[in-house]
Every structure is written in C-alpha cells, then in structure tokens.
C-alpha atoms as a PDB file:
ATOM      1  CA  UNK A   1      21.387  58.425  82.407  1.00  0.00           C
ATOM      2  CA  UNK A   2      19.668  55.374  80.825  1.00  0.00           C
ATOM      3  CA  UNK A   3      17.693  53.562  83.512  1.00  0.00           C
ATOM      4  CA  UNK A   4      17.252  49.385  82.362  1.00  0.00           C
ATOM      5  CA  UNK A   5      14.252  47.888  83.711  1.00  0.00           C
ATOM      6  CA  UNK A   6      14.342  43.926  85.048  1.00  0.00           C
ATOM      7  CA  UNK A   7      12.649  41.713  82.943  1.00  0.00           C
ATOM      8  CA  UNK A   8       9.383  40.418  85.378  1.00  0.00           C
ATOM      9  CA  UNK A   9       9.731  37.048  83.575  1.00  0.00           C
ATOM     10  CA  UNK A  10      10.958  33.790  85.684  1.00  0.00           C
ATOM     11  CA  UNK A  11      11.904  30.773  84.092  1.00  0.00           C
ATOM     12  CA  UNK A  12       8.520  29.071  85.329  1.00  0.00           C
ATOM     13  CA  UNK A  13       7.104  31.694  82.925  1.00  0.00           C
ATOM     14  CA  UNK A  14       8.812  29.981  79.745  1.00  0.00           C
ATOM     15  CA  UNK A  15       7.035  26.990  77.992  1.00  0.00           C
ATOM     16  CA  UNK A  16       8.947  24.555  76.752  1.00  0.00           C
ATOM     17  CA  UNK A  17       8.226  22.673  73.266  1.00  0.00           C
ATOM     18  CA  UNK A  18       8.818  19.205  74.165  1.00  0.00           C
ATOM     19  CA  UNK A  19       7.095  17.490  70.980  1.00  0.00           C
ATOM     20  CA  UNK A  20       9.062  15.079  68.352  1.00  0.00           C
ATOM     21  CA  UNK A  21       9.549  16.712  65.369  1.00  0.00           C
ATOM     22  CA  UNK A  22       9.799  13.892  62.445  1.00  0.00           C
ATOM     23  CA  UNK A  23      11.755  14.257  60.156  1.00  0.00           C
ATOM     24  CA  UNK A  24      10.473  14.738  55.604  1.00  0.00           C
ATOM     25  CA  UNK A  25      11.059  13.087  53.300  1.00  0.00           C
ATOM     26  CA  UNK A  26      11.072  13.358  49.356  1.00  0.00           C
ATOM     27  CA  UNK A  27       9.640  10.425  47.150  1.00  0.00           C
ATOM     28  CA  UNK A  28      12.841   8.447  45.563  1.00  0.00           C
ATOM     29  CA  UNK A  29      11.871   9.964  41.731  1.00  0.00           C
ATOM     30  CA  UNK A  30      10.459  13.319  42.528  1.00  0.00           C
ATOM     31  CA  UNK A  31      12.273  15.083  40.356  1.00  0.00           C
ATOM     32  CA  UNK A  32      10.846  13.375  37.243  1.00  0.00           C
ATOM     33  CA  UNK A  33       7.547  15.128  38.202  1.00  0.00           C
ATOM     34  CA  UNK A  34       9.861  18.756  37.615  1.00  0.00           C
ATOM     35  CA  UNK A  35      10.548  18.061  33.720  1.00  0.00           C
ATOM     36  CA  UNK A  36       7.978  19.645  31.835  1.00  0.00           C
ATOM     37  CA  UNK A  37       9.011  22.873  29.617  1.00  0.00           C
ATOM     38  CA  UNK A  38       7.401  24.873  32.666  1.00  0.00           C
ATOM     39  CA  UNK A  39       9.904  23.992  35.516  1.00  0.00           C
ATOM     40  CA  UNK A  40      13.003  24.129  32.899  1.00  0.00           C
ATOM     41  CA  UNK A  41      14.558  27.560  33.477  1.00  0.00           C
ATOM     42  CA  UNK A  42      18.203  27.121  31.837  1.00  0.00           C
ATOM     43  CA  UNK A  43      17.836  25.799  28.338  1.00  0.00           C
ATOM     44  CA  UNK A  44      20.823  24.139  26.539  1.00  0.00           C
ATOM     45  CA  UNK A  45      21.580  24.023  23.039  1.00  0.00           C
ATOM     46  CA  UNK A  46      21.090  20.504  21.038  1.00  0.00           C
ATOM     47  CA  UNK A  47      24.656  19.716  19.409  1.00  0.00           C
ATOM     48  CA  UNK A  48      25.281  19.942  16.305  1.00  0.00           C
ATOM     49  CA  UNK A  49      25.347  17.210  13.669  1.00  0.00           C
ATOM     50  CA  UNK A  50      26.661  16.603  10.453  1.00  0.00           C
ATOM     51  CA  UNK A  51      23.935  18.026   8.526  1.00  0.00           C
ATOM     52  CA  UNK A  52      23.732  21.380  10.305  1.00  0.00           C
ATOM     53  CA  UNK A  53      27.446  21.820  10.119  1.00  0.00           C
ATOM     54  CA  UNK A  54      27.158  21.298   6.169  1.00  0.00           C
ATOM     55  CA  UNK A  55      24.527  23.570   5.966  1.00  0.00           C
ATOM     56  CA  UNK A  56      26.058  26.431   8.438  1.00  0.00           C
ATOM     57  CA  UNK A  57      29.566  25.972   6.073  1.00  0.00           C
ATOM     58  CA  UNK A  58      27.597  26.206   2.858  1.00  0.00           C
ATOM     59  CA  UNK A  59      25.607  29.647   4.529  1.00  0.00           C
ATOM     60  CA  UNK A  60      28.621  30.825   4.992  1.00  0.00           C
ATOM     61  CA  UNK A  61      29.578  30.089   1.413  1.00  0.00           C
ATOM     62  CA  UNK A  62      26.340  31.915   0.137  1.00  0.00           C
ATOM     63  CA  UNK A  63      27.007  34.427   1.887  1.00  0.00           C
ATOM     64  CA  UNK A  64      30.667  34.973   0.871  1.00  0.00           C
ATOM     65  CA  UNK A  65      29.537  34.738  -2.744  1.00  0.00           C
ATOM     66  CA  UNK A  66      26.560  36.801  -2.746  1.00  0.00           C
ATOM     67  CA  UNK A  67      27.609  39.232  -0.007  1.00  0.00           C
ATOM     68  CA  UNK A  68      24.384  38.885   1.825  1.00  0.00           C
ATOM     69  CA  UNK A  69      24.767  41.032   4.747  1.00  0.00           C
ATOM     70  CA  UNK A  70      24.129  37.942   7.484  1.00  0.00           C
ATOM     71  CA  UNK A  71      23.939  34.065   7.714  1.00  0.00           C
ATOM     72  CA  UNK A  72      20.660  34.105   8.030  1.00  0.00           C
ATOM     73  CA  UNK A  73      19.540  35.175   4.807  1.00  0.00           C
ATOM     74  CA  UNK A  74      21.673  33.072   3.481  1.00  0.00           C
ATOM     75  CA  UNK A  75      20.226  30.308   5.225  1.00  0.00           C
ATOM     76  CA  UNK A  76      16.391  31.683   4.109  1.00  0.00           C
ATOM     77  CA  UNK A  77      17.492  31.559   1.037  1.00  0.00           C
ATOM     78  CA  UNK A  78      19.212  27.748   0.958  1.00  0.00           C
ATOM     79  CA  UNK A  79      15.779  26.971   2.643  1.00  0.00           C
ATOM     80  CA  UNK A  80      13.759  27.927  -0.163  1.00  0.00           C
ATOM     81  CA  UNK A  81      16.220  26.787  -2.830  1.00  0.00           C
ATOM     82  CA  UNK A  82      16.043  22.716  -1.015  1.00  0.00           C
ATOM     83  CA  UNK A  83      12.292  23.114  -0.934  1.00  0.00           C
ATOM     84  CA  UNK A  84      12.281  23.964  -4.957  1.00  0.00           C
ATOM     85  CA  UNK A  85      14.652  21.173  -5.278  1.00  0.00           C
ATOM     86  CA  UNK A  86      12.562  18.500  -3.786  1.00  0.00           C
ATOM     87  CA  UNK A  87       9.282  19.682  -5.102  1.00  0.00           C
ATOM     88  CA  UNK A  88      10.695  19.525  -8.777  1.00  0.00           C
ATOM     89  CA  UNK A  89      11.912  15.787  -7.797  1.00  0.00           C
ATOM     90  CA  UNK A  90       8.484  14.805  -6.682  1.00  0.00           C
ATOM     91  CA  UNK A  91       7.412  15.897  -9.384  1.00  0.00           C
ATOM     92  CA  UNK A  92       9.323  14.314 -11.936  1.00  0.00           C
ATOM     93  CA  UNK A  93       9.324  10.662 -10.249  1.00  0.00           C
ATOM     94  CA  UNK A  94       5.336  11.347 -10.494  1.00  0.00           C
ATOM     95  CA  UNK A  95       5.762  11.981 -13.998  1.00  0.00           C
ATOM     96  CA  UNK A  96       8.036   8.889 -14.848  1.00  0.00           C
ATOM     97  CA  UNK A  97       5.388   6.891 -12.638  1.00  0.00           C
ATOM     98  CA  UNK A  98       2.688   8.017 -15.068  1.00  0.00           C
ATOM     99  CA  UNK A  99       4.642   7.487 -17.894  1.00  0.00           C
ATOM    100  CA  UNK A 100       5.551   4.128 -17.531  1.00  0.00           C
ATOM    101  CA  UNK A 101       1.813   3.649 -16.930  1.00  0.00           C
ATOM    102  CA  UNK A 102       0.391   5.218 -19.688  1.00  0.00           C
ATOM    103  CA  UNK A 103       2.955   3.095 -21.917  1.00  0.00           C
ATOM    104  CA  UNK A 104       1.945  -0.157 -20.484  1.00  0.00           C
ATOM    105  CA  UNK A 105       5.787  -0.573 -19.283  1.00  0.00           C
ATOM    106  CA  UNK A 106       4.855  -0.674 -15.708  1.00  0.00           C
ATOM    107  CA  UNK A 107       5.887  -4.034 -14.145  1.00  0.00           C
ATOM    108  CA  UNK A 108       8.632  -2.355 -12.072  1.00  0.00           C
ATOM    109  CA  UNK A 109       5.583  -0.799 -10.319  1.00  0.00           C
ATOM    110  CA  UNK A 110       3.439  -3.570 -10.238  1.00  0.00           C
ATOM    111  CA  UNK A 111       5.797  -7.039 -10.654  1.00  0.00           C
ATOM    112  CA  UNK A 112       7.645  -8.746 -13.063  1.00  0.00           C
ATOM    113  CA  UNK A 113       4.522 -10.627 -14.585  1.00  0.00           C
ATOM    114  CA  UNK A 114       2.070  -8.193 -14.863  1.00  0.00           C
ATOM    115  CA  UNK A 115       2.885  -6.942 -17.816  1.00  0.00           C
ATOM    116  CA  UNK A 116       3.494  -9.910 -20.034  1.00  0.00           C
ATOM    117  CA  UNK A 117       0.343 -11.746 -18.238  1.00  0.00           C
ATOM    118  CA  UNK A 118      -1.599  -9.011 -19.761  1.00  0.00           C
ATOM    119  CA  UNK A 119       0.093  -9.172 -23.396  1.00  0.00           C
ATOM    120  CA  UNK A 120      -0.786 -12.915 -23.443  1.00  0.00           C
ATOM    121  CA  UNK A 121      -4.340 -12.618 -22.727  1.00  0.00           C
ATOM    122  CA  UNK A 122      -4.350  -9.960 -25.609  1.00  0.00           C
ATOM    123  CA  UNK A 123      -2.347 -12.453 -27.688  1.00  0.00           C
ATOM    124  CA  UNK A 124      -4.635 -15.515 -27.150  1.00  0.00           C
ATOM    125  CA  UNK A 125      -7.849 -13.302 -27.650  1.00  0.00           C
ATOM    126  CA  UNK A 126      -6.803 -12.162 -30.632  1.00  0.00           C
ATOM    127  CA  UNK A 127      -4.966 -14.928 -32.191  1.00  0.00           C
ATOM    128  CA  UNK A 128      -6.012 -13.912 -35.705  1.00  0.00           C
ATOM    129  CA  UNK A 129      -5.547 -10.679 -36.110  1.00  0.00           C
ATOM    130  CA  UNK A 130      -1.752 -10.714 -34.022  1.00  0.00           C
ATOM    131  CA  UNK A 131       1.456 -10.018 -36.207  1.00  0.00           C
ATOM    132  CA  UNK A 132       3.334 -12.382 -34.625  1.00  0.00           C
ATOM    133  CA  UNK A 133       6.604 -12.110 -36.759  1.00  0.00           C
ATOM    134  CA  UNK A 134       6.741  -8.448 -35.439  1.00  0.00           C
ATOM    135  CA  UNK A 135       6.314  -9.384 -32.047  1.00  0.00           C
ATOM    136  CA  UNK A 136       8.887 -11.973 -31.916  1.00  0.00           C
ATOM    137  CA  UNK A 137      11.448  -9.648 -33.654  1.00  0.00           C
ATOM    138  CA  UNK A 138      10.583  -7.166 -30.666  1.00  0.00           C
ATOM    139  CA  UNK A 139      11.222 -10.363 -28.809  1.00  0.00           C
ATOM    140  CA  UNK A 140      14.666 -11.348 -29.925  1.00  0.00           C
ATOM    141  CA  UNK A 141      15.754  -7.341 -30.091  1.00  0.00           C
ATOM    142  CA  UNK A 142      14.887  -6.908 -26.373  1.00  0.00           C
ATOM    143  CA  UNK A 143      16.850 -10.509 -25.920  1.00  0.00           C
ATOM    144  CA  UNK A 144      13.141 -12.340 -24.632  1.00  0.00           C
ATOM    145  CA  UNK A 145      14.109 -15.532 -25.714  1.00  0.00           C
ATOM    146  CA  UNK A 146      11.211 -17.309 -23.623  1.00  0.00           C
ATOM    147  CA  UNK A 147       8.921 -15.133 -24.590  1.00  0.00           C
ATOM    148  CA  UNK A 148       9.630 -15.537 -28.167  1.00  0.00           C
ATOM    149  CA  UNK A 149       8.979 -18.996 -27.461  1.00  0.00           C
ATOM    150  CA  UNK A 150       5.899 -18.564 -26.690  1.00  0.00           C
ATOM    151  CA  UNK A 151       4.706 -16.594 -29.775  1.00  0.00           C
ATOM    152  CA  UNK A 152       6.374 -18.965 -32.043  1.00  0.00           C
ATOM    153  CA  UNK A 153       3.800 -21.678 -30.446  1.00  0.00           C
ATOM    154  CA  UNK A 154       0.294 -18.766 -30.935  1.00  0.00           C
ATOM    155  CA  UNK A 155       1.913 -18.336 -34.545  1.00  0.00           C
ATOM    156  CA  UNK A 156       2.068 -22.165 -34.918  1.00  0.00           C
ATOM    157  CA  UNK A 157      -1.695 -22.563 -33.689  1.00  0.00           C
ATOM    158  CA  UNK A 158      -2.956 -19.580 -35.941  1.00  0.00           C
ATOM    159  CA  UNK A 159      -1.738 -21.426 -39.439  1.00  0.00           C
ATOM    160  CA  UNK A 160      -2.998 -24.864 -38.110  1.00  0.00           C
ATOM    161  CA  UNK A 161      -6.067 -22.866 -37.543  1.00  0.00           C
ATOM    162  CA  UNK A 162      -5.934 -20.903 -40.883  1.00  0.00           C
ATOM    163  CA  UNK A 163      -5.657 -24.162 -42.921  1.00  0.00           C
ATOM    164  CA  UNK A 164      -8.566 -26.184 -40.772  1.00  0.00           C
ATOM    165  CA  UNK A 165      -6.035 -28.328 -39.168  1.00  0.00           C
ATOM    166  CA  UNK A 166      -7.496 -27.542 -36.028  1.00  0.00           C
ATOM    167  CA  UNK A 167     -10.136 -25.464 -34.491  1.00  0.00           C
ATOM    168  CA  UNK A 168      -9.090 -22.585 -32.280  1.00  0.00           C
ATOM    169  CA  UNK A 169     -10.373 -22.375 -29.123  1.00  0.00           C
ATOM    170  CA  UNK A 170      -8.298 -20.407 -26.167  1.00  0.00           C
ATOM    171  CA  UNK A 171      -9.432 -22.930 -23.636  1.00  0.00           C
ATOM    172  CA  UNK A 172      -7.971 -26.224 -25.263  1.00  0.00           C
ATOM    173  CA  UNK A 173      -4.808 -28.034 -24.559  1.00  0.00           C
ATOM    174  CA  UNK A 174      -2.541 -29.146 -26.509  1.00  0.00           C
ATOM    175  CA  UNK A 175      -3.459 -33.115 -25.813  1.00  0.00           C
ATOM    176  CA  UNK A 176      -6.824 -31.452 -28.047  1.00  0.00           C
ATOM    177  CA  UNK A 177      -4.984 -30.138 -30.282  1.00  0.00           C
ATOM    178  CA  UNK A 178      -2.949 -33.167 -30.859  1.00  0.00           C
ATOM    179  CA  UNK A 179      -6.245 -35.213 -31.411  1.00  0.00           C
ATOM    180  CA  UNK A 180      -7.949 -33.224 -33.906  1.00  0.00           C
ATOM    181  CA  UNK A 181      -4.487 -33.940 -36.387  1.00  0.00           C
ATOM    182  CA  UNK A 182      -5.353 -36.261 -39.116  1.00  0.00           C
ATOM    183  CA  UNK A 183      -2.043 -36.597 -40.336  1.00  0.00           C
ATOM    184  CA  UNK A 184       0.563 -38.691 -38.553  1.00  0.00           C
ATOM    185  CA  UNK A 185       3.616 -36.504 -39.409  1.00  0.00           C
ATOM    186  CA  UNK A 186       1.804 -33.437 -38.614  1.00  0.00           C
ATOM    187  CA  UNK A 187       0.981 -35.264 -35.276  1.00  0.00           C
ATOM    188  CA  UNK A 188       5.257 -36.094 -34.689  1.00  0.00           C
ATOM    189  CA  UNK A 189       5.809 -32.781 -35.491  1.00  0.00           C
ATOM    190  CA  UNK A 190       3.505 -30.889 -33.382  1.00  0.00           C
ATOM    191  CA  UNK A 191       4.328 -33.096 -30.066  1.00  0.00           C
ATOM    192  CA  UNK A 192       7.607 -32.335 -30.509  1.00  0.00           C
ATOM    193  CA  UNK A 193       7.150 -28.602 -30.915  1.00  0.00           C
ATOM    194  CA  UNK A 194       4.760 -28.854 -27.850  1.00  0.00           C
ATOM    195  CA  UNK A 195       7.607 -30.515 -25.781  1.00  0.00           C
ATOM    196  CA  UNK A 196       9.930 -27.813 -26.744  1.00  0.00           C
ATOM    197  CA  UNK A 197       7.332 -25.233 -25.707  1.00  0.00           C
ATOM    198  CA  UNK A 198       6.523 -26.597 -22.460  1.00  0.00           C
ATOM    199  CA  UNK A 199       9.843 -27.418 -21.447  1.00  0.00           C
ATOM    200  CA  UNK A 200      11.349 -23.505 -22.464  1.00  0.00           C
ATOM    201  CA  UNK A 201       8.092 -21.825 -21.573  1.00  0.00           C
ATOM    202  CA  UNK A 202       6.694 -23.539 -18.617  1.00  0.00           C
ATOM    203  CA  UNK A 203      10.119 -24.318 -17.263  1.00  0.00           C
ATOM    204  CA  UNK A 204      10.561 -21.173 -16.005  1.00  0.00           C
ATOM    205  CA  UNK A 205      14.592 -20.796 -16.288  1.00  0.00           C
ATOM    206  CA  UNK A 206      16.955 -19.317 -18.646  1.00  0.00           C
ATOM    207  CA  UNK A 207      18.117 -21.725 -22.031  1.00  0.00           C
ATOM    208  CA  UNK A 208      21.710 -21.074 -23.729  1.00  0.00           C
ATOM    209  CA  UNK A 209      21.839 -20.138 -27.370  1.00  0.00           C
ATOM    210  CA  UNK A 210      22.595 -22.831 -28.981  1.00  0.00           C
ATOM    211  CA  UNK A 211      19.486 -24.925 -27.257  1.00  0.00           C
ATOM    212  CA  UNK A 212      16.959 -21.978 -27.892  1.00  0.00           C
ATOM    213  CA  UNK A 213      18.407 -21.769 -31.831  1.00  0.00           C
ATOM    214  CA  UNK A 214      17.804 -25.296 -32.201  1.00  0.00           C
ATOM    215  CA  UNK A 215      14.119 -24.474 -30.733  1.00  0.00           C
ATOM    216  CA  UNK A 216      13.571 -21.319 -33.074  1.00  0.00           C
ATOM    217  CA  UNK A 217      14.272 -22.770 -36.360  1.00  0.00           C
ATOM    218  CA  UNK A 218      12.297 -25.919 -35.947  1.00  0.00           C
ATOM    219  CA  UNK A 219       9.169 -23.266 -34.844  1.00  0.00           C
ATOM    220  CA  UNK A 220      10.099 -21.662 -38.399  1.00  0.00           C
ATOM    221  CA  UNK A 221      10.161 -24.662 -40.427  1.00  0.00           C
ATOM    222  CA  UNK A 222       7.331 -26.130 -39.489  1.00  0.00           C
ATOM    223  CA  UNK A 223       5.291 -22.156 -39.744  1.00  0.00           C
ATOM    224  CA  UNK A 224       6.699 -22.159 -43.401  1.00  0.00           C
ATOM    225  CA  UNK A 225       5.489 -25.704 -43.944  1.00  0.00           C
ATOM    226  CA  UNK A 226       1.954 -25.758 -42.582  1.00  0.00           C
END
C-alpha cells in the first residue's frame, strides 16, 4: 500500500507575480533587414525569357543532330561556338575601321567634312602640280557635282596663274584676283564664273542638272580659252 504524503505548503506560502507585462513589438519594415543571400533559405528559379527558351530549343536541336549524350554539352558547345562568332565580328568591324582609315575614306567615322576639308587643303597647296581634269572626272563618276565645282574654279586659277594673269597666292580672294585682270573681258568673265562658284559651292544645297551643266561648260570654255 502506497502511503501519499500532504503537501506542507499553504496558500500564504505561494507568491504571486503581480507585475505588468508589456507587450513587443516589431519595427513596421523589419523584414527588409532579413534579405540578404544569408537569411534566404528557399531559392526560386528566375523565369525564363525569350532568349533562354531559343537557346534551350536549339540545345536540344544540337543535341538531336549530334547525339551528344546531354543538353549540357550541347549547350558548352553553343557557348563556345557564340563566343567564336562574336570575336570574328569584332574583329572584322576593326578591320573595316582600319581600312577605311588607311584609305583616307573615313568621314563616316569622323563626319561628313572631314574628308573633303582635308582634300582641299591638299588641292590649294598644291595648285600646280594637281591633275584637276582627273579629279573632276572622279567627281562627276561618284555624282559630286559641288565638288566638281569647286575644282573647275582651282583649275581656272592654275591657267590664270600659268599665263601671269594673276599671281597665286592661297590666301587671296577673289575681289584680288579680280583686280590684278588687265583685260576687261577677262574681268566679265571671271566675275561671272566667281558668282557661279560661290553661289553652287558656298551655297551649300543640291543644284539640278540642267543648272550645274550650264555651270560646267562655261568652267570649260573659259579653261580652254585662257
């Protein structure tokens, strides 16, 4: 027989916790502070897009054709196959960068003037020595009307110059050049080639045939006649 002792304990023995207890609580955006790669414990894969869905359909094509024994080597493979791609297109836009250069064609790269600014300044420096009836055919081939123009004038000024009608010098106008004419048809004829030059050349727009024509053949005439 079990014998149960009486507990010795009387209520005046028990304390009673009679403090307030307040109550926690959590900052409004506490759980930003919880985003870091350390707290994240489920991680969820980024959906697909368009690109990865070609590129899974054509490893699967690869793979199909070549019988590679998983995607994945497939995929290696397209890796290295898009990475010889684009290094052999680097390359050649380098190449056509250099060559366009190298050729002096390379006002795409550095504006529309550049290049004709340059061939000007050659031009005018070398007015003597210039074959200007090959540069104006390269002129009228490539359809540089203007431009041919403006050679017609530099041709004009070398045979003045040739015959001591004038004396060259790259930093006169042609108001000097006008003066030094002794001749008072020569002096007609050249204002009125100089009007035609300023107004095509200077005027900065396009002319129509028949206007630039008219231009061109008085340019000849008066080249053949000086």
């Amino acid at each position: 027989m079990i014998k149960i002792e009486k507990n010795s304990l009387s209520e005046k023995d028990i304390k009673v916790d009679n403090d307030t207890v307040a109550p926690k609580k959590f900052n409004q955006n506490f759980k930003s502070k919880y985003k870091d790669s350390p707290f994240i414990y489920e991680y969820k894969t980024p959906a697909k897009t368009w690109w990865d869905r070609f590129m899974d359909w054509l490893g699967d094509l690869v793979a199909s054709l070549f019988r590679f024994s998983t995607n994945g080597v497939a995929g290696s493979l397209l890796g290295i196959v898009f990475k010889i791609v684009m290094f052999g297109i680097i390359i050649f836009v380098i190449y056509l960068i250099t060559k366009a250069i190298l050729n002096k064609e390379g006002q795409w790269v550095f504006g529309k003037n550049s290049k004709k600014i340059i061939n000007h300044q050659e031009v005018e420096k070398n007015l003597h020595t210039t074959d200007f009836e090959k540069l104006i055919k390269n002129c009228l081939t490539s359809g540089e009307n203007r431009l041919s123009i403006r050679y017609y004038y530099l041709w004009l000024l070398k045979k003045m110059s040739d015959k001591e009608m004038i004396v060259w010098d790259i930093e006169k106008t042609n108001s000097d050049y006008l003066y030094e004419l002794k001749n008072q048809s020569d002096k007609e004829q050249f204002e009125y080639l100089s009007y035609l030059y300023n107004y095509i050349w200077y005027g900065e727009f396009d002319i129509d045939e028949e206007s630039f024509e008219r231009a061109k053949i008085a340019f000849e005439k008066a080249i053949k006649t000086v």
